[in-house]
Structure formats: structure tokens, C-alpha cells
C-alpha atoms as a PDB file:
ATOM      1  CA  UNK A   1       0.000   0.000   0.000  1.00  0.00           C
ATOM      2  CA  UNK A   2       1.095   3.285  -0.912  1.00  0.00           C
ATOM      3  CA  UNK A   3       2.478   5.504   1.492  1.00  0.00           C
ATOM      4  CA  UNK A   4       1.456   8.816  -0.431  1.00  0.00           C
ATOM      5  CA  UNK A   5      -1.788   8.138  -3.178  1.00  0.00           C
ATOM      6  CA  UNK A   6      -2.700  11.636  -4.501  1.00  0.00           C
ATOM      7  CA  UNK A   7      -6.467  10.408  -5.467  1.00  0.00           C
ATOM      8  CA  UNK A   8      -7.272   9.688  -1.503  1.00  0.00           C
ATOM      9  CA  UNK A   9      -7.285  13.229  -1.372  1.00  0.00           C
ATOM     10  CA  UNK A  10     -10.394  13.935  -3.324  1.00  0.00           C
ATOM     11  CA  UNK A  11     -11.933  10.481  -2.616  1.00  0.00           C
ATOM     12  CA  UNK A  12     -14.162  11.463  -0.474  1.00  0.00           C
ATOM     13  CA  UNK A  13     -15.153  14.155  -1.889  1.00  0.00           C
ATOM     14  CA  UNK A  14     -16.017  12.271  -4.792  1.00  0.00           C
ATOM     15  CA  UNK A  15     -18.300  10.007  -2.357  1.00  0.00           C
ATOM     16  CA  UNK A  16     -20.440  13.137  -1.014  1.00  0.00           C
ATOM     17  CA  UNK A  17     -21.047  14.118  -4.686  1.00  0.00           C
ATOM     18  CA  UNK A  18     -22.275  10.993  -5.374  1.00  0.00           C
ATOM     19  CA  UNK A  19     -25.275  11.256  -2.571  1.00  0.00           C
ATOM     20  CA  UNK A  20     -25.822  15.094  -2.488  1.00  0.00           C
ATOM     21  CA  UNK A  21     -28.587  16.221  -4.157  1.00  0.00           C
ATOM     22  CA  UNK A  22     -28.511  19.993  -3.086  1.00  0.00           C
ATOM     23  CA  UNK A  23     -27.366  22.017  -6.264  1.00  0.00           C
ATOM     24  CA  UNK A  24     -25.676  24.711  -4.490  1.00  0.00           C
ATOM     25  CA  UNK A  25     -23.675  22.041  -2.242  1.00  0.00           C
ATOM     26  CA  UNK A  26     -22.769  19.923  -5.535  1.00  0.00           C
ATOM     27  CA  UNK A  27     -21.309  23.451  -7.179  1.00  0.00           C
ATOM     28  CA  UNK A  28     -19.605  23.773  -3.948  1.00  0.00           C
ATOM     29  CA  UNK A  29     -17.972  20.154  -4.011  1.00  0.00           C
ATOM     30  CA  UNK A  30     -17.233  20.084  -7.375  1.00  0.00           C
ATOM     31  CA  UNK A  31     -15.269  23.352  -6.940  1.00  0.00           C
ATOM     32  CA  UNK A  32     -13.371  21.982  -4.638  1.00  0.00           C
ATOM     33  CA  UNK A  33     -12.924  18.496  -6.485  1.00  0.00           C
ATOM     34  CA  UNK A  34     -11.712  20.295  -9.407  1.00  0.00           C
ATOM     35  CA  UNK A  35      -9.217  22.617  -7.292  1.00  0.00           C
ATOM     36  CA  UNK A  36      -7.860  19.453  -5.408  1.00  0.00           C
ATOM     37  CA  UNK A  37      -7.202  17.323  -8.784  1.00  0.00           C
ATOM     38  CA  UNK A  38      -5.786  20.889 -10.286  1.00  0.00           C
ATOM     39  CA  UNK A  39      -3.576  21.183  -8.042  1.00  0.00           C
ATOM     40  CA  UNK A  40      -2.314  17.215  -7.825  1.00  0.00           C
ATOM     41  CA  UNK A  41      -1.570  17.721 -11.427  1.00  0.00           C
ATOM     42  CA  UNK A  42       0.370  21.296 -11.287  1.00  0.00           C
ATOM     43  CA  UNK A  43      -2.481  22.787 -13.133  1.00  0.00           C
ATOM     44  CA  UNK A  44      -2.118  25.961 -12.531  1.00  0.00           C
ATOM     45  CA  UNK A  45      -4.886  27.552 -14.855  1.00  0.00           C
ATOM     46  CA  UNK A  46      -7.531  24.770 -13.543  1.00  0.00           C
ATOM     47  CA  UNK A  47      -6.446  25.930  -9.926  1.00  0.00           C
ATOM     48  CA  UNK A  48      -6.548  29.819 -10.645  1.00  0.00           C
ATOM     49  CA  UNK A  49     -10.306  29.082 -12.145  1.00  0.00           C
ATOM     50  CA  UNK A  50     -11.437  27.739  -8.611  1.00  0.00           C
ATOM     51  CA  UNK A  51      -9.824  31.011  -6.676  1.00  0.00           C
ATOM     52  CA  UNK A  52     -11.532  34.502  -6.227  1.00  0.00           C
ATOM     53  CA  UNK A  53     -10.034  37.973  -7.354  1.00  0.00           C
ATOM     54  CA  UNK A  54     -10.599  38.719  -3.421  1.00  0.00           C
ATOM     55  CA  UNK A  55      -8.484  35.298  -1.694  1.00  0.00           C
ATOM     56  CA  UNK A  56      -6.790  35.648   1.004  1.00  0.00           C
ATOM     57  CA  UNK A  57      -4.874  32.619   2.559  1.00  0.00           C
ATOM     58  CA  UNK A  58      -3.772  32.274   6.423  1.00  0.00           C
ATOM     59  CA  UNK A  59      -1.732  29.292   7.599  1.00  0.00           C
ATOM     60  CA  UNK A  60      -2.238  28.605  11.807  1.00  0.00           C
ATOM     61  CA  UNK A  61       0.010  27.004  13.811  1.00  0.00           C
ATOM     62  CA  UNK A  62       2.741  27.624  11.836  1.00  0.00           C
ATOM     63  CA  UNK A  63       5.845  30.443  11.949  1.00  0.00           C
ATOM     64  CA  UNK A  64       4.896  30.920   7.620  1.00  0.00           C
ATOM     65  CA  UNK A  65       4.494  34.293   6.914  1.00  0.00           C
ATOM     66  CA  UNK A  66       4.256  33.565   3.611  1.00  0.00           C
ATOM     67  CA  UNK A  67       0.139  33.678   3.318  1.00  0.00           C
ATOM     68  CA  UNK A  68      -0.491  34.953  -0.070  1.00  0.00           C
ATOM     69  CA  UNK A  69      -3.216  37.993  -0.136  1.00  0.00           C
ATOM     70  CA  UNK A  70      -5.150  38.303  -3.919  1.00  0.00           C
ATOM     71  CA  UNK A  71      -5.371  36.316  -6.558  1.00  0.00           C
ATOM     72  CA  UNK A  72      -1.608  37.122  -8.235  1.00  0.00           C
ATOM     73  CA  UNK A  73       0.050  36.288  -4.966  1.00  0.00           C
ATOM     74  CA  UNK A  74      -1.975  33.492  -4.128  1.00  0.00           C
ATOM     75  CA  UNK A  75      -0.883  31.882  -8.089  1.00  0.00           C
ATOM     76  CA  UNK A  76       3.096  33.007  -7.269  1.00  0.00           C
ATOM     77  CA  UNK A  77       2.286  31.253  -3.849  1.00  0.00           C
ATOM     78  CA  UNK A  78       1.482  28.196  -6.147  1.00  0.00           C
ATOM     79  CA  UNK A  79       3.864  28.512  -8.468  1.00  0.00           C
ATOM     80  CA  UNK A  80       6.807  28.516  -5.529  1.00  0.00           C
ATOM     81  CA  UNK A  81       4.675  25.359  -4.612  1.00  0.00           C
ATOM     82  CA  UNK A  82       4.933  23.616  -7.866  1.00  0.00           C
ATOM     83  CA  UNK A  83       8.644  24.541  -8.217  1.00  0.00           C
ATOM     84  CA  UNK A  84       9.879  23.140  -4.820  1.00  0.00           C
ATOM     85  CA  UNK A  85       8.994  19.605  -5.966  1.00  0.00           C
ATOM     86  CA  UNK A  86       6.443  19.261  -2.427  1.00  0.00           C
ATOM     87  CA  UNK A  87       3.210  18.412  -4.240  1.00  0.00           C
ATOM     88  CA  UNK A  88       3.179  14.967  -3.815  1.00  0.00           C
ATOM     89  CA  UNK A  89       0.615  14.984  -1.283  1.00  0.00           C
ATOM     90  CA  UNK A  90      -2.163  13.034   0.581  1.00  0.00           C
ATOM     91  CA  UNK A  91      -5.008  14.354   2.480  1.00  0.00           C
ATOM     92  CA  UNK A  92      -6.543  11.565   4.115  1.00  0.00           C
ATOM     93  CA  UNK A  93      -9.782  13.407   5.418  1.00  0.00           C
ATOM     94  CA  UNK A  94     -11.771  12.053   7.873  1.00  0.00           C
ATOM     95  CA  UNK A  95     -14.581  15.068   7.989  1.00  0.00           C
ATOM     96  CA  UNK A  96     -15.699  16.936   5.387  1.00  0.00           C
ATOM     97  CA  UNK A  97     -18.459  19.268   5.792  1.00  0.00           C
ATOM     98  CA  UNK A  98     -20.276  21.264   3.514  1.00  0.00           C
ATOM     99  CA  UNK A  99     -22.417  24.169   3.355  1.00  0.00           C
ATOM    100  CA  UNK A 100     -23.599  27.293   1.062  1.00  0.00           C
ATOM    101  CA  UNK A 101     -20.640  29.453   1.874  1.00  0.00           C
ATOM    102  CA  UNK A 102     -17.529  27.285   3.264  1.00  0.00           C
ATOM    103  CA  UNK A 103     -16.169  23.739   3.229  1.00  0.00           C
ATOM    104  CA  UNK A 104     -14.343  22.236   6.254  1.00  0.00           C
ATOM    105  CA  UNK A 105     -11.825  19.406   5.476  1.00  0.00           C
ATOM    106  CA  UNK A 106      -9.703  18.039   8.080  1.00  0.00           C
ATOM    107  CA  UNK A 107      -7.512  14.777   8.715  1.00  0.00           C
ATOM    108  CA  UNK A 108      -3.856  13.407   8.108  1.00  0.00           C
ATOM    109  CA  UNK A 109      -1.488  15.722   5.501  1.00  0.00           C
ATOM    110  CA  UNK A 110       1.127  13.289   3.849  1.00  0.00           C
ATOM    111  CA  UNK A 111       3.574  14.881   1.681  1.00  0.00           C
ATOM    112  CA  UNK A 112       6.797  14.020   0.412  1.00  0.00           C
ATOM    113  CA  UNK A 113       8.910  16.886   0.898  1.00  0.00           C
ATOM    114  CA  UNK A 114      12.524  16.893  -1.784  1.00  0.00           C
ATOM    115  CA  UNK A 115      15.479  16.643   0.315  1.00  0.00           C
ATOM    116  CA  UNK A 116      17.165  18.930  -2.221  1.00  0.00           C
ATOM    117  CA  UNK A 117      14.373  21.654  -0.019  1.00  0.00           C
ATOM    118  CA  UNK A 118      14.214  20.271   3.489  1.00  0.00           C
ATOM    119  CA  UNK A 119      18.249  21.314   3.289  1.00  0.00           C
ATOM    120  CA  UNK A 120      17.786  24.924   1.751  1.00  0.00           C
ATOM    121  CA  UNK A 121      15.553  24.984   5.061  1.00  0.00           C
ATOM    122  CA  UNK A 122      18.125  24.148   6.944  1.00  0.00           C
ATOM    123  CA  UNK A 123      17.066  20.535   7.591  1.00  0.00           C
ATOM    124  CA  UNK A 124      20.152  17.962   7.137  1.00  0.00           C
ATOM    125  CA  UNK A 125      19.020  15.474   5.178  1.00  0.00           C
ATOM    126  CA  UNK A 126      21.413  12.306   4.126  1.00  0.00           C
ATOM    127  CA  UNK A 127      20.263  12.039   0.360  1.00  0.00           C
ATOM    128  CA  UNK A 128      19.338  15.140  -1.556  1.00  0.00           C
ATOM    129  CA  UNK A 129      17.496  13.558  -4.454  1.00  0.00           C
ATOM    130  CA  UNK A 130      15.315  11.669  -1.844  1.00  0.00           C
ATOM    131  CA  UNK A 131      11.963  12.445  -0.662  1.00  0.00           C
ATOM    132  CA  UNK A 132      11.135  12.307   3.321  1.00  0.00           C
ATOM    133  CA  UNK A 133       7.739  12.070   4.684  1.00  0.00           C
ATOM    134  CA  UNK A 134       5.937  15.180   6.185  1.00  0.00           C
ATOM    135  CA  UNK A 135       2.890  14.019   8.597  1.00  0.00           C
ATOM    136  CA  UNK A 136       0.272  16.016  10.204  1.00  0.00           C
ATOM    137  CA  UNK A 137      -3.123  16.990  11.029  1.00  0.00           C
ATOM    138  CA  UNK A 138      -4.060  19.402   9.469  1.00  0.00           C
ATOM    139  CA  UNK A 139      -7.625  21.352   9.208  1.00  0.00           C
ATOM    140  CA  UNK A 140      -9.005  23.909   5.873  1.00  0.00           C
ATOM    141  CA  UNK A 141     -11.783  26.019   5.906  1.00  0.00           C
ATOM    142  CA  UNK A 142     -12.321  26.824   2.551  1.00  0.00           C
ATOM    143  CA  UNK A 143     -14.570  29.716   2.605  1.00  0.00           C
ATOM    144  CA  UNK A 144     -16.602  30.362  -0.998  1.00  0.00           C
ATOM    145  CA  UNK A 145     -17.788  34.052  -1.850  1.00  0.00           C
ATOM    146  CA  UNK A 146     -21.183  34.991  -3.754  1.00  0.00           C
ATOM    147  CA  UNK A 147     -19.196  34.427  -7.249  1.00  0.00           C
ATOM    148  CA  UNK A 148     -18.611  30.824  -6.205  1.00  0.00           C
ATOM    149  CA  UNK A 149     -15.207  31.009  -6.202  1.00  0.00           C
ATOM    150  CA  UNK A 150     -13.022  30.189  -2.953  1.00  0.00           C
ATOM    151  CA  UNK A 151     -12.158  33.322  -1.213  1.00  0.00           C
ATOM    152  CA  UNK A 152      -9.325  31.634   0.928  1.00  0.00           C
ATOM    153  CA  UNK A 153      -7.275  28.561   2.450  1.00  0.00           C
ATOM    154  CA  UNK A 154      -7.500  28.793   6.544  1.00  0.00           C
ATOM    155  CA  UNK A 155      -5.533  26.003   7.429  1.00  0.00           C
ATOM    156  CA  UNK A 156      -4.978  24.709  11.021  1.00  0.00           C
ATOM    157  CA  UNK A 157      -2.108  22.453  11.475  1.00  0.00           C
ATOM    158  CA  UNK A 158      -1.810  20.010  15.032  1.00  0.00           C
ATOM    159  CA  UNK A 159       1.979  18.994  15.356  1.00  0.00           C
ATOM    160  CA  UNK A 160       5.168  19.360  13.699  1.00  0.00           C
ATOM    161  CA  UNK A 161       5.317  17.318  10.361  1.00  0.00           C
ATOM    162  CA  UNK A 162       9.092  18.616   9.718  1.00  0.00           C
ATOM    163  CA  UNK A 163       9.701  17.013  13.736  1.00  0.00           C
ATOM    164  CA  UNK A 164      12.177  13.709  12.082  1.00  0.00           C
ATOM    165  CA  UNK A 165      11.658  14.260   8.639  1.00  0.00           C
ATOM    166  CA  UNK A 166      15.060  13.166   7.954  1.00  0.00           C
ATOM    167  CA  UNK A 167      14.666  10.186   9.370  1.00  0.00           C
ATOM    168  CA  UNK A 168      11.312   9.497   7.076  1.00  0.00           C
ATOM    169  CA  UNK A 169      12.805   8.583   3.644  1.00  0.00           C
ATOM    170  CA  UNK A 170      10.564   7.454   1.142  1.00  0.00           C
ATOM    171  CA  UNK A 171      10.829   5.451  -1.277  1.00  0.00           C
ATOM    172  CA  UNK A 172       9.584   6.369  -4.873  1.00  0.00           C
ATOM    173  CA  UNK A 173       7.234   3.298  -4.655  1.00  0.00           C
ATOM    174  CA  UNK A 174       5.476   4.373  -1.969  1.00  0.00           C
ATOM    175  CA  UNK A 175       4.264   7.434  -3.743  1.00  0.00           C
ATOM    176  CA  UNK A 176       1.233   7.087  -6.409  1.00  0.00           C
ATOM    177  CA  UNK A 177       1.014  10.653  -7.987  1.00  0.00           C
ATOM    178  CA  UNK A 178      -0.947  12.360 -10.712  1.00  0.00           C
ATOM    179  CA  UNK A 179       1.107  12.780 -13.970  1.00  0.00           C
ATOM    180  CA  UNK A 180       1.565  16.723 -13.764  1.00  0.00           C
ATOM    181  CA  UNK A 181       0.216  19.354 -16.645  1.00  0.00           C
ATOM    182  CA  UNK A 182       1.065  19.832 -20.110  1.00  0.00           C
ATOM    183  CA  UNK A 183       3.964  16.528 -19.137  1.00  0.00           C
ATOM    184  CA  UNK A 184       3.532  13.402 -21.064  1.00  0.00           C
ATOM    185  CA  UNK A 185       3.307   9.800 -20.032  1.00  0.00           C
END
């Protein structure tokens, strides 16, 4: 079993669309479907589609400063994202709630962070071309605005997933991506 499977992310979203009948709360879910599998695949148009002029993103329980405000920085925020190699990533969620104006996803972040990064951090890693697991809990309230766009990231984060990373290698079989945009198999 993989350690890192990119679709877990969105599989339960999938599974609400299936049984929600509400038309507002199926716009709302596939939003959020579409910005999940966008941004698995480093597709940064389809991800920029799903975000509002207006976004504002706030990270808690976390020293980044780095929370994007409007719609350029929030892409450049995405763009640094896609270039540090860190989207190999799992959201395991265990709730996901949804109503007219926000969506609340929480459970266990897996990503696999490039060692070639965790040392510009200032992490020592032994292997540079290696990837070593991040874990944590981590919480999003993704609040929508009246153009049914998403108007932010909140994101609440329990624990230290950098706490050992360097002693989390992973090996490339362990992680079941999405080929990115515009590459080809």
C-alpha cells in the first residue's frame, strides 16, 4: 500500500457528490474536487479558475508568513509550490463538511517533501534527491464568496510534520502521484 496516493485526497469528496442532491452544495464540491485534482496535477490555470479575485490565505500554527493575499500572490504562492517539488501529497480526510458558503476538510497531511528543499531549510538530510515524509493533522476552511469562487485557504495544522523528517525517507514506490500538466506519459 502506498504511502502517499494523490487520489485519496479527493476520494471522499467524490463520495459526497455521489449522494448530495442539493445544487448549491454539488457546485460547492465540485469546486473543490476540481481545485484538489488541479492542483495534484500542477495545473495551474484549472487551480486559478477555482480562486476569487478577493483570496486571502492564512496558515495557523505555523511560523509561515508567507500567506499569499489576492489572486496574483496566491498563483506566485502556487507557483513557488509547484517549483519546490512538495506536491506529492495526501489528504486523508476524515470530515468533510459542507455548506452554502464554506467547506471544512480536516484529517492526516502526507507529503513528500525533496530533500534537495528540506536542506535549503536548513534541515540535514542524508540524500538530496530523496523524498522524506511530512505528517500532520491538518484542518481547511475553505470559505466560498457569492461568485462561487473560494475566497481563501484557513488552514490549522496540530503537530510538527518537519519534527524527524530526515529520518522518514521514502521510497519512490510508496508514492502514487498524478502525472503533472502539459507533461507526457
Amino acid at each position: 500500500m502506498a504511502v502517499i496516493d494523490q487520489a485519496v485526497t479527493w476520494a471522499k469528496v467524490e463520495a459526497r457528490l455521489a449522494s448530495e442532491a442539493d445544487p448549491v452544495l454539488r457546485r460547492n464540491l465540485e469546486l473543490l474536487l476540481t481545485h484538489m485534482q488541479a492542483e495534484a496535477a500542477l495545473d495551474l490555470p484549472v487551480l486559478m479558475s477555482t480562486v476569487s479575485e478577493a483570496a486571502e490565505y492564512h496558515t495557523y500554527g505555523s511560523d509561515d508568513a508567507t500567506a499569499p493575499k489576492g489572486k496574483a500572490a496566491v498563483q506566485r504562492f502556487y507557483e513557488d509550490f509547484a517549483a519546490s517539488g512538495a506536491h506529492k501529497l495526501q489528504h486523508e480526510l476524515d470530515r468533510l463538511v459542507v455548506d452554502r458558503d464554506c467547506i471544512v476538510t480536516e484529517g492526516t497531511m502526507r507529503m513528500a517533501w525533496p530533500g534537495r528543499v528540506l536542506l535549503a531549510m536548513g534541515i540535514e538530510v542524508d540524500d538530496p534527491g530523496a523524498d522524506y515524509l511530512y505528517e500532520a493533522r491538518l484542518a481547511i476552511l475553505w470559505p466560498i464568496g457569492p461568485d462561487g469562487l473560494f475566497t481563501g485557504e484557513d488552514s490549522y495544522t496540530a503537530g510538527d510534520g518537519f519534527a524527524g523528517i530526515a529520518d522518514r525517507k521514502i521510497d519512490p514506490a510508496d508514492v502514487v502521484g498524478v502525472e503533472p500538466a502539459g507533461s507526457s506519459a
